[in-house]
C-alpha atoms as a PDB file:
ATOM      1  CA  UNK A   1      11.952 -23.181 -12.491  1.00  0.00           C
ATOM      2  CA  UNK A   2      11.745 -19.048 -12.704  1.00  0.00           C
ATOM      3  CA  UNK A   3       8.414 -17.723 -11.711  1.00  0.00           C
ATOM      4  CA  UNK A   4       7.361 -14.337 -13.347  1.00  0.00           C
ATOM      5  CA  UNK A   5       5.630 -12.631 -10.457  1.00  0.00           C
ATOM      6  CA  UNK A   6       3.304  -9.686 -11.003  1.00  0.00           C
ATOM      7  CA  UNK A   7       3.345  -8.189  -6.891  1.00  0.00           C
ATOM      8  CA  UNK A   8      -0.207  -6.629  -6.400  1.00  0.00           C
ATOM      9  CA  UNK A   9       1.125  -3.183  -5.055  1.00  0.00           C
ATOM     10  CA  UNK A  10      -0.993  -0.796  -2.627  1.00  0.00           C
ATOM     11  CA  UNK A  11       2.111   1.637  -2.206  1.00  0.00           C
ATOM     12  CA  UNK A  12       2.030   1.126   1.463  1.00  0.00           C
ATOM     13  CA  UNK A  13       5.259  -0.815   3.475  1.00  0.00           C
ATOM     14  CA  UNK A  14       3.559  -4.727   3.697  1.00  0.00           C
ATOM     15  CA  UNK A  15       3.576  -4.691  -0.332  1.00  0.00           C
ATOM     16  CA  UNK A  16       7.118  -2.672  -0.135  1.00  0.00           C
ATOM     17  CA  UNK A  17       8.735  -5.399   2.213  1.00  0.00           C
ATOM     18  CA  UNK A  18       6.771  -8.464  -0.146  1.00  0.00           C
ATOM     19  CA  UNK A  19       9.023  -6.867  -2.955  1.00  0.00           C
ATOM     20  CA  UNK A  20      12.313  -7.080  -0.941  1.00  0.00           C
ATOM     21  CA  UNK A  21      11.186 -10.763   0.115  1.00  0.00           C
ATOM     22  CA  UNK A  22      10.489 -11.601  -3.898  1.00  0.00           C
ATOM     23  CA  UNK A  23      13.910 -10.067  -4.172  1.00  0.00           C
ATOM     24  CA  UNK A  24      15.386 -12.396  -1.961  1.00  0.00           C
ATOM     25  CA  UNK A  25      14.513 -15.510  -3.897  1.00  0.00           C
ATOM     26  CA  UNK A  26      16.225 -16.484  -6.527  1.00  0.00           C
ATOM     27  CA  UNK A  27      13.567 -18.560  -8.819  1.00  0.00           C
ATOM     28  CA  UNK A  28      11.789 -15.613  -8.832  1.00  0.00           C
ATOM     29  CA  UNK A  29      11.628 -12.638 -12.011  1.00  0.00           C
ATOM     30  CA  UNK A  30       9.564  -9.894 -10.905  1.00  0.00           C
ATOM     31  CA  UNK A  31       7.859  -8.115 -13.864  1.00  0.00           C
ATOM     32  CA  UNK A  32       5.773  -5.392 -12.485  1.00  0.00           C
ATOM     33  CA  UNK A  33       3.475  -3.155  -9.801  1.00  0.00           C
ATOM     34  CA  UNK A  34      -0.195  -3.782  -9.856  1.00  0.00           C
ATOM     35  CA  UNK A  35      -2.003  -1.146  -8.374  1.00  0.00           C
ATOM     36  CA  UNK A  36      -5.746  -0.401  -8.665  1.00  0.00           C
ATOM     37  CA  UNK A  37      -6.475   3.277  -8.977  1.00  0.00           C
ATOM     38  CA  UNK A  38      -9.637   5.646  -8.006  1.00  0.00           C
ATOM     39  CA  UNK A  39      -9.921   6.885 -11.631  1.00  0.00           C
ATOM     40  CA  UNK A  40     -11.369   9.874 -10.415  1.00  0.00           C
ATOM     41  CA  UNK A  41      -9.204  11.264  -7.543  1.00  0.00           C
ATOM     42  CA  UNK A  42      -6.253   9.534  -9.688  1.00  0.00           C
ATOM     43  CA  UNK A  43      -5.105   7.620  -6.577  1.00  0.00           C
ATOM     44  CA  UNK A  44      -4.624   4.359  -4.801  1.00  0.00           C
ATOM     45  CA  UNK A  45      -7.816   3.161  -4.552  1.00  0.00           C
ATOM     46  CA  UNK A  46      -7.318   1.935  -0.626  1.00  0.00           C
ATOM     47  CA  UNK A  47      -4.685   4.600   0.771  1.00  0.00           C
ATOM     48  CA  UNK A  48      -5.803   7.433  -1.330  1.00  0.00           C
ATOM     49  CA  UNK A  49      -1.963   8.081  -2.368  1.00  0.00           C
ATOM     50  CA  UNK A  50      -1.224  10.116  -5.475  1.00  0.00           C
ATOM     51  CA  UNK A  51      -0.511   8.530  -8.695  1.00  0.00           C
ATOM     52  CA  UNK A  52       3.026  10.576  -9.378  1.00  0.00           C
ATOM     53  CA  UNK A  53       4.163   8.866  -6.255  1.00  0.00           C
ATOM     54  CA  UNK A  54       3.150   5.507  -6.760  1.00  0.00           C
ATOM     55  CA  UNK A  55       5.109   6.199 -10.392  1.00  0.00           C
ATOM     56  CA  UNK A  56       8.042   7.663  -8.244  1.00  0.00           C
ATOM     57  CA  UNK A  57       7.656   4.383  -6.548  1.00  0.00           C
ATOM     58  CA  UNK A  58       7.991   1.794  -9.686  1.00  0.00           C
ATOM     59  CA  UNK A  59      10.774   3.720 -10.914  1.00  0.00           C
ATOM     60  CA  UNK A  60      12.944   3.879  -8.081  1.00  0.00           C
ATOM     61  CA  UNK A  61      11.991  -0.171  -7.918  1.00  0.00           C
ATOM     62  CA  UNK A  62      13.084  -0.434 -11.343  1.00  0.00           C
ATOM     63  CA  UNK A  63       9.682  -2.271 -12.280  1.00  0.00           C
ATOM     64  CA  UNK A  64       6.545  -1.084 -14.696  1.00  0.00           C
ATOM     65  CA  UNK A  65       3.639   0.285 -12.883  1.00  0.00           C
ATOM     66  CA  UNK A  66       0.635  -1.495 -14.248  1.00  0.00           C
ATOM     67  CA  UNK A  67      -2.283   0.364 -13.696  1.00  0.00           C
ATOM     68  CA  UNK A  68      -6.044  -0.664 -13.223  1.00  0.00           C
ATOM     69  CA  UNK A  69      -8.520   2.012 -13.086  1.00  0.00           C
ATOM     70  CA  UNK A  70     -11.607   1.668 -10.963  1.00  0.00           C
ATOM     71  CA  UNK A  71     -14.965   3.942 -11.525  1.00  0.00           C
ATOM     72  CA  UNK A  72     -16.110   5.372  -8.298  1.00  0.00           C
ATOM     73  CA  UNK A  73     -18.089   4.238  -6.703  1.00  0.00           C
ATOM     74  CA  UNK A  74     -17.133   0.950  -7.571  1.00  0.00           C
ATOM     75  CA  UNK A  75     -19.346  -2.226  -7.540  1.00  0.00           C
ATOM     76  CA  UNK A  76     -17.446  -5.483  -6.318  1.00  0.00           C
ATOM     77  CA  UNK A  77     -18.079  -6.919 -10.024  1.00  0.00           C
ATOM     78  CA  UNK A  78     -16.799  -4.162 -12.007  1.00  0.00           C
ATOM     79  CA  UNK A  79     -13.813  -4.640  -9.729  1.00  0.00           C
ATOM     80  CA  UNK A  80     -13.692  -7.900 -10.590  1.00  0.00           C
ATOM     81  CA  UNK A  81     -13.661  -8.263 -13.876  1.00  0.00           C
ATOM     82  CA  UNK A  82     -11.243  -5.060 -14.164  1.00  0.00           C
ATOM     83  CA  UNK A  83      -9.016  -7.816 -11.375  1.00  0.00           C
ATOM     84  CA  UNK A  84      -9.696 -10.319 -13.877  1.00  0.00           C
ATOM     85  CA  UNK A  85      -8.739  -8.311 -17.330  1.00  0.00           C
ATOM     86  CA  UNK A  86      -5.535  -7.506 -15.664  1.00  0.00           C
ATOM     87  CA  UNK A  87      -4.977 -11.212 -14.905  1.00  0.00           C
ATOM     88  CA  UNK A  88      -5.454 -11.685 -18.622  1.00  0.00           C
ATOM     89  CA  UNK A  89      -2.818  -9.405 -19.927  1.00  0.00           C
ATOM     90  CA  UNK A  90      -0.442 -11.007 -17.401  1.00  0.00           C
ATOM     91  CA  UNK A  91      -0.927 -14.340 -18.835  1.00  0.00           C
ATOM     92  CA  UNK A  92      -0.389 -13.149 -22.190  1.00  0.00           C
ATOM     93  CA  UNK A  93       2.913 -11.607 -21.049  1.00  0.00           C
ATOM     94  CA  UNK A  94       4.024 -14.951 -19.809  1.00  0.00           C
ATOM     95  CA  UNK A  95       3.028 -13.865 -15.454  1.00  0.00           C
ATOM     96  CA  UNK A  96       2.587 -17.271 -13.504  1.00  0.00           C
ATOM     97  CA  UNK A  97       2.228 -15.307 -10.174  1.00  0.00           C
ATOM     98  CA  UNK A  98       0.791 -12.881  -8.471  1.00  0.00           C
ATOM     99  CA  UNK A  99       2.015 -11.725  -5.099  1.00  0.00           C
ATOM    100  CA  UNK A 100       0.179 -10.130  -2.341  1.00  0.00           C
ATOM    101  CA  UNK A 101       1.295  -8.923   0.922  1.00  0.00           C
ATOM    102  CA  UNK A 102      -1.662 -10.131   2.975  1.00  0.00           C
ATOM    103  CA  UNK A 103      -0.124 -10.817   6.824  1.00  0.00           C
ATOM    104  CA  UNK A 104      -2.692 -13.168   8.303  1.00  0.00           C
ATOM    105  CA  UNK A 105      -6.418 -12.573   7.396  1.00  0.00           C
ATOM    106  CA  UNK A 106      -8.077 -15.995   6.271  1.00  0.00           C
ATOM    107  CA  UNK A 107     -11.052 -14.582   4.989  1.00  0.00           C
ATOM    108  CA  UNK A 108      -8.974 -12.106   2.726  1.00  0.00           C
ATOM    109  CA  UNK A 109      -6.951 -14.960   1.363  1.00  0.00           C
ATOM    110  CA  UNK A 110      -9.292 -16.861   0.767  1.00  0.00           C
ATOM    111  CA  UNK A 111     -10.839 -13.915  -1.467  1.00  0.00           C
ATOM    112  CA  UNK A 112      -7.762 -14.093  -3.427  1.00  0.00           C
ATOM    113  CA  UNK A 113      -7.208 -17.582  -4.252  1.00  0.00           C
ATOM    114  CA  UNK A 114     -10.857 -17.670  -5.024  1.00  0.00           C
ATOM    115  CA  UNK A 115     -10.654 -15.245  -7.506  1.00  0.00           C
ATOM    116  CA  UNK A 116      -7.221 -16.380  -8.653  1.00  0.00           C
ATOM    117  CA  UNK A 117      -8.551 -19.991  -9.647  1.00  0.00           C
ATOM    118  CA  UNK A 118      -9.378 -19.638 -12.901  1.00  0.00           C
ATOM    119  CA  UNK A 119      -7.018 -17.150 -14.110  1.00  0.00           C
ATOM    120  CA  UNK A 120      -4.234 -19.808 -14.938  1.00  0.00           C
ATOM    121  CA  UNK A 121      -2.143 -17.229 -12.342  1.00  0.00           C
ATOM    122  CA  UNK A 122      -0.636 -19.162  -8.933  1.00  0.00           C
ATOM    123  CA  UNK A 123      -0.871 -16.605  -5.971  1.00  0.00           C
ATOM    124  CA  UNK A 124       1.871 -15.692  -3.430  1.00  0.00           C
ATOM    125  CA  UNK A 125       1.844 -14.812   0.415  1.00  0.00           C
ATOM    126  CA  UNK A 126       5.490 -14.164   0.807  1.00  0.00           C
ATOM    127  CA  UNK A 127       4.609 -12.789   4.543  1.00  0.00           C
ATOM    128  CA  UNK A 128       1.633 -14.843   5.570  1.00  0.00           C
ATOM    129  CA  UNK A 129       1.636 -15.877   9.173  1.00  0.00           C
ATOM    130  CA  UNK A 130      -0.251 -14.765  12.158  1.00  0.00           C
ATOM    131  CA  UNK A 131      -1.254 -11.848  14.724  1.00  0.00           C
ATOM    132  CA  UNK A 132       1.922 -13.533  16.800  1.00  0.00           C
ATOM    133  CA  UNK A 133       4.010 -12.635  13.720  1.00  0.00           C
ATOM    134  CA  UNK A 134       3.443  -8.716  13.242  1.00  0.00           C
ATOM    135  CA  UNK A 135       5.420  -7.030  16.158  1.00  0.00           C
ATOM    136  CA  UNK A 136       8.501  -8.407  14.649  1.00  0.00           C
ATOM    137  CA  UNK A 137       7.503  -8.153  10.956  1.00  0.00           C
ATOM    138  CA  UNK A 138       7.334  -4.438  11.664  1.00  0.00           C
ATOM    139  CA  UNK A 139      10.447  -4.243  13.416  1.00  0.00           C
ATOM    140  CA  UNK A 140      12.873  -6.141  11.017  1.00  0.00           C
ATOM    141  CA  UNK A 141      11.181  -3.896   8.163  1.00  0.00           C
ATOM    142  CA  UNK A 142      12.252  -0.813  10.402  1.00  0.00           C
ATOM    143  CA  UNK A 143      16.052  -2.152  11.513  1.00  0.00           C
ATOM    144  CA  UNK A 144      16.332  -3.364   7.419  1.00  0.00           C
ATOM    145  CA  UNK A 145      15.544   0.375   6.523  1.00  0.00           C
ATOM    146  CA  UNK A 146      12.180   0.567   5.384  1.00  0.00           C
ATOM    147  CA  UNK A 147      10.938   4.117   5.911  1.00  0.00           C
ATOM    148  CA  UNK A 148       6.692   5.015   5.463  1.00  0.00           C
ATOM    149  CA  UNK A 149       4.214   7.334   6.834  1.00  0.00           C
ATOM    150  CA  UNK A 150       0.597   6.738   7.795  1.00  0.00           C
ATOM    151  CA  UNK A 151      -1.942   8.010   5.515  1.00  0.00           C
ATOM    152  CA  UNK A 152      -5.153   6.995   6.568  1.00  0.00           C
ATOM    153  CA  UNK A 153      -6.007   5.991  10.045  1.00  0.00           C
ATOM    154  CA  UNK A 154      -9.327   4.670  10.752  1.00  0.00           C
ATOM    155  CA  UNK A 155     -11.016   6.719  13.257  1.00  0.00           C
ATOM    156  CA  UNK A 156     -13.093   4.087  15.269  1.00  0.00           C
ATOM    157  CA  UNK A 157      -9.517   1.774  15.916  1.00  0.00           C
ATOM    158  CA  UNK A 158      -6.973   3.806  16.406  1.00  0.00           C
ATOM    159  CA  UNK A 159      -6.724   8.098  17.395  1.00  0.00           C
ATOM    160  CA  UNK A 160      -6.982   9.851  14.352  1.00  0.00           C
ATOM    161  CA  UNK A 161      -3.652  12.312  14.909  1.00  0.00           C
ATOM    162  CA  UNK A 162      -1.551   9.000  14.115  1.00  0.00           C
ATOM    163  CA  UNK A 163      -2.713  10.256  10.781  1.00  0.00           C
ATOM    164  CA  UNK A 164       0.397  11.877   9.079  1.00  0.00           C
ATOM    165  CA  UNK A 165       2.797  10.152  11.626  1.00  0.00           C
ATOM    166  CA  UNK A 166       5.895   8.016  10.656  1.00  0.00           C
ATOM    167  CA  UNK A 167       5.889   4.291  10.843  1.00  0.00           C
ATOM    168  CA  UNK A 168       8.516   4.011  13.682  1.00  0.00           C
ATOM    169  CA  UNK A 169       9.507   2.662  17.080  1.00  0.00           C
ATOM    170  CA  UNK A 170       7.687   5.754  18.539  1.00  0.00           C
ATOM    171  CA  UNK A 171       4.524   4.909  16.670  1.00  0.00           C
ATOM    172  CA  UNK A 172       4.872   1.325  17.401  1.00  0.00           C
ATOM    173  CA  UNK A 173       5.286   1.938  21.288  1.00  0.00           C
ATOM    174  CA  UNK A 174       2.710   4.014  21.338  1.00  0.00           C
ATOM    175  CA  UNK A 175      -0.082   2.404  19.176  1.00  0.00           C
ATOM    176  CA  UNK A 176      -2.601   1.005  21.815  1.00  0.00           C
ATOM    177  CA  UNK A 177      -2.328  -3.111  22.696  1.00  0.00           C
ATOM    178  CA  UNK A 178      -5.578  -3.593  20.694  1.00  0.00           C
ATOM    179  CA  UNK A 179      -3.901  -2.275  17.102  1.00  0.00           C
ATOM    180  CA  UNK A 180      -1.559  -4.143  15.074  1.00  0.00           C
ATOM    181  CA  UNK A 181       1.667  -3.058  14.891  1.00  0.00           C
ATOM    182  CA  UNK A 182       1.433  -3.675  11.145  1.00  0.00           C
ATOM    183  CA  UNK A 183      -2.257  -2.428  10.813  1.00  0.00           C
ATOM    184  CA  UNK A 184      -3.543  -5.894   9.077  1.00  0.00           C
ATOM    185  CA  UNK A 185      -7.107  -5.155  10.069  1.00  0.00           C
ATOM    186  CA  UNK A 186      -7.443  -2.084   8.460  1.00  0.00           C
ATOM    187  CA  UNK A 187      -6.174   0.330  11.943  1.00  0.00           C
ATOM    188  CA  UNK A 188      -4.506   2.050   9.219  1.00  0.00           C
ATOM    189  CA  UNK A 189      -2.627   2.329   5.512  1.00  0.00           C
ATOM    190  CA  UNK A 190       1.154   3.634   5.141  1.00  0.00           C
ATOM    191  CA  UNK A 191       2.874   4.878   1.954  1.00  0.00           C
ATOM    192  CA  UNK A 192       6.678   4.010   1.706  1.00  0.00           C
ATOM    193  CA  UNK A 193       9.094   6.141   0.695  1.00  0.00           C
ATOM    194  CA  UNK A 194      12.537   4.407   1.724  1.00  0.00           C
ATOM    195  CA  UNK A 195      13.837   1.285   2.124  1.00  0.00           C
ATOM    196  CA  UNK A 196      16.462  -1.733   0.598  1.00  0.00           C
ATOM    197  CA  UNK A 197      13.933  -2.541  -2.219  1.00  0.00           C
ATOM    198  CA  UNK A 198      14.064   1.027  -4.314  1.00  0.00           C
ATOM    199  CA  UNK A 199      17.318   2.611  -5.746  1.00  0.00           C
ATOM    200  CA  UNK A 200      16.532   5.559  -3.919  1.00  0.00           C
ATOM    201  CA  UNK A 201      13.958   7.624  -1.617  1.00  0.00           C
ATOM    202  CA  UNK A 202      10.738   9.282  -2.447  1.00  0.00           C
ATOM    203  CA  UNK A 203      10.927  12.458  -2.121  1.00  0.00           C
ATOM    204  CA  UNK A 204       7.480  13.569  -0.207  1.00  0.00           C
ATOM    205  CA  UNK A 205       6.451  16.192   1.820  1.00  0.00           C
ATOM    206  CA  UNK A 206       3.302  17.044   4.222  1.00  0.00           C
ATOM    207  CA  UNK A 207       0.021  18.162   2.884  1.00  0.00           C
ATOM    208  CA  UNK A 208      -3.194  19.094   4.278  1.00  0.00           C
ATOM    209  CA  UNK A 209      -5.834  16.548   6.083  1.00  0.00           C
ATOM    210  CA  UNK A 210      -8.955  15.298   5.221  1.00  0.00           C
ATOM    211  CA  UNK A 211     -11.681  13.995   7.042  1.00  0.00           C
ATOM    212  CA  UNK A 212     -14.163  11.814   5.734  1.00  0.00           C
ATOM    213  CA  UNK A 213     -16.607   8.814   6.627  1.00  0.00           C
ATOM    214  CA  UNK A 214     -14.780   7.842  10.004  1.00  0.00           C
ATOM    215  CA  UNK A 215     -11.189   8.320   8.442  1.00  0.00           C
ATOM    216  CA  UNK A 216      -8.404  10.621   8.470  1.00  0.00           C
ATOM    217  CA  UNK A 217      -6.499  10.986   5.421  1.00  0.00           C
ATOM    218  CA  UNK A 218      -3.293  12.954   5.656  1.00  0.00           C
ATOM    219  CA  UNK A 219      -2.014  13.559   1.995  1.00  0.00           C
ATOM    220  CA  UNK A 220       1.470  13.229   0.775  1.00  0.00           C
ATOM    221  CA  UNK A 221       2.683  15.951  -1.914  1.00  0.00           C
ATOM    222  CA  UNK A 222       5.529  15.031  -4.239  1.00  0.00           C
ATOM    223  CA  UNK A 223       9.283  16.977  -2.355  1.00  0.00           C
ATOM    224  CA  UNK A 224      11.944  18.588  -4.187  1.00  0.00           C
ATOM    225  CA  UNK A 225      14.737  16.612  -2.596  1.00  0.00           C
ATOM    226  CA  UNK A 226      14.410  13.106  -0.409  1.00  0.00           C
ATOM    227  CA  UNK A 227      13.899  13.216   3.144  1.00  0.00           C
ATOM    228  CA  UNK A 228      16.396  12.647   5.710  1.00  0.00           C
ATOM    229  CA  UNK A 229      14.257  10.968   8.173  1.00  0.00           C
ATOM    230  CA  UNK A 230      11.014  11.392   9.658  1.00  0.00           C
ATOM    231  CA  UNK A 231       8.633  14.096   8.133  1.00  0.00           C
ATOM    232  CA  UNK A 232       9.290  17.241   9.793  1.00  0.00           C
ATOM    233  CA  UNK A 233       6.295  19.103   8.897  1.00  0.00           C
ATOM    234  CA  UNK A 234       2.899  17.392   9.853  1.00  0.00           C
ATOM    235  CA  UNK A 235       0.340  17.322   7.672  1.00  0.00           C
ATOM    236  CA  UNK A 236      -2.075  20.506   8.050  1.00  0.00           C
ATOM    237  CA  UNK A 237      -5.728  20.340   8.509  1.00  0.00           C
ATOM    238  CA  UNK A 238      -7.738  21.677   5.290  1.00  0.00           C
ATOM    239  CA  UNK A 239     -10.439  24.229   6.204  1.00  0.00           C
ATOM    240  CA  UNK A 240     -13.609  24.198   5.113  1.00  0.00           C
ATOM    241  CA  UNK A 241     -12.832  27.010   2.333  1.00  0.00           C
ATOM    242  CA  UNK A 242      -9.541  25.369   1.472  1.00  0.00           C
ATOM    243  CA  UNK A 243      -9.111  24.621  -2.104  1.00  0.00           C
ATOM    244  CA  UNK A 244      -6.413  21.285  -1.224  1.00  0.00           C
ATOM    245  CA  UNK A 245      -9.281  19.904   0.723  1.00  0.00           C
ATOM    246  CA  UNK A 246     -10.378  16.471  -1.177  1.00  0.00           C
ATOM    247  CA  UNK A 247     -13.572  15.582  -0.777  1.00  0.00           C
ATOM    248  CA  UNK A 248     -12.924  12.797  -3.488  1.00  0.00           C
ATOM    249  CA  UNK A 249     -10.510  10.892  -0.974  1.00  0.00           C
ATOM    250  CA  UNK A 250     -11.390   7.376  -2.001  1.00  0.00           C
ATOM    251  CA  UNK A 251     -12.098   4.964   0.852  1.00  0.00           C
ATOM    252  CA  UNK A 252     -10.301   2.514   2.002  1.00  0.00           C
ATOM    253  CA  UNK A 253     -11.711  -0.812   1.098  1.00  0.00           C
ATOM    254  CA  UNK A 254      -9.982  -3.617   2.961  1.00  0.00           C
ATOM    255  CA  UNK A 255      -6.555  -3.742   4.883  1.00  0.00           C
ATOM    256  CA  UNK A 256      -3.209  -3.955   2.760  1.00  0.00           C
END
């Protein structure tokens, strides 16, 4: 029996790889992105990555970008029932899944399929496992071609200059034994821009940093032509007078 899965989409490589692993199965009919946006700042809502890129994403997936806009600040119920309006619309459209890529954190499943139960929705965890799992989760996504760069690094887990940095083997050797290789307890957020499950790259290029409430956000601009490779320029910091500093940054609010 097909299953019309709706893959709840942060921009950042976990949800990227859950797409090539909902590609993989044949039952499955993927019918769109779901990504929450700050209305505001007009980005991701956890890794503060432009809108035009996220759409840059969907296309070069080949899927519709649904979008659900969240005030800011945002109270946990307005962001539920915004979840749950969005859960409405997909059952009206025929959706009987959504899919996440949550890795291994109980409590956050458990979030999920709690708020999933009465939506007449089934959810997915194509890549749940556990803390055992991630060093070669982030390795096959790497040797498969799956291409991302960090853009937010929390402060208090992890050395804030891995903001801007390229999820590779050099960042994974380097990332201290306490960190996840895949950053499933928040450590940090990625946006991808390459890999097996889009047509083509992203085009992106480096923009300034932003600190803000124990994070570093290093901002990704939309590139004339695709990289080839890592990102040559690193993000620069924004000064105090600079007018690309963004003091509206959302925050992150839980790991993706």
């Amino acid at each position: 029996m097909t299953r019309r899965v709706l893959l709840s989409w942060s921009s950042g490589k976990d949800s990227a790889w859950t797409l090539n692993r909902l590609r993989d199965d044949p039952p499955v009919e993927l019918v769109g992105l779901l990504t929450t946006f700050h209305a505001a700042a007009d980005r991701v809502a956890m890794h503060a990555v432009r809108r035009e890129l996220v759409a840059a994403q969907a296309a070069a997936a080949g899927l519709p970008l649904w979008a659900v806009e969240l005030p800011w600040p945002c109270a946990n119920e307005d962001y539920e029932r915004l979840m749950a309006a969005a859960c409405a619309r997909a059952r009206e459209q025929g959706v009987t899944h959504v899919a996440f890529g949550d890795l291994y954190l109980a409590d956050v499943r458990t979030y999920r399929e709690r708020q999933m139960a009465d939506t007449g929705l089934q959810p997915l965890f194509p890549l749940w496992g556990g803390p055992e799992a991630t060093p070669t989760l982030a390795r096959q996504m790497l040797a498969a071609g799956l291409r991302a760069t960090l853009t937010c690094v929390d402060t208090r887990q992890l050395a804030a200059d891995f903001a801007g940095r390229e999820f590779d083997e050099s960042l994974l050797a380097g990332l201290p034994a306490a960190v996840d290789p895949c950053g499933e307890r928040g450590e940090f957020h990625t946006f991808c821009w390459a890999g097996p499950m889009f047509e083509r790259p992203i085009a992106v290029r480096a923009g300034p940093m932003v600190e803000r409430e124990g994070f570093r956000f290093a901002d990704l601009l939309p590139a004339p032509t695709p990289l080839r490779g890592r990102v040559k320029s690193r993000p620069r910091e924004a000064g105090p007078g600079s007018n690309e500093a963004r003091p509206d940054l959302p925050r992150p609010l839980s790991a993706s």
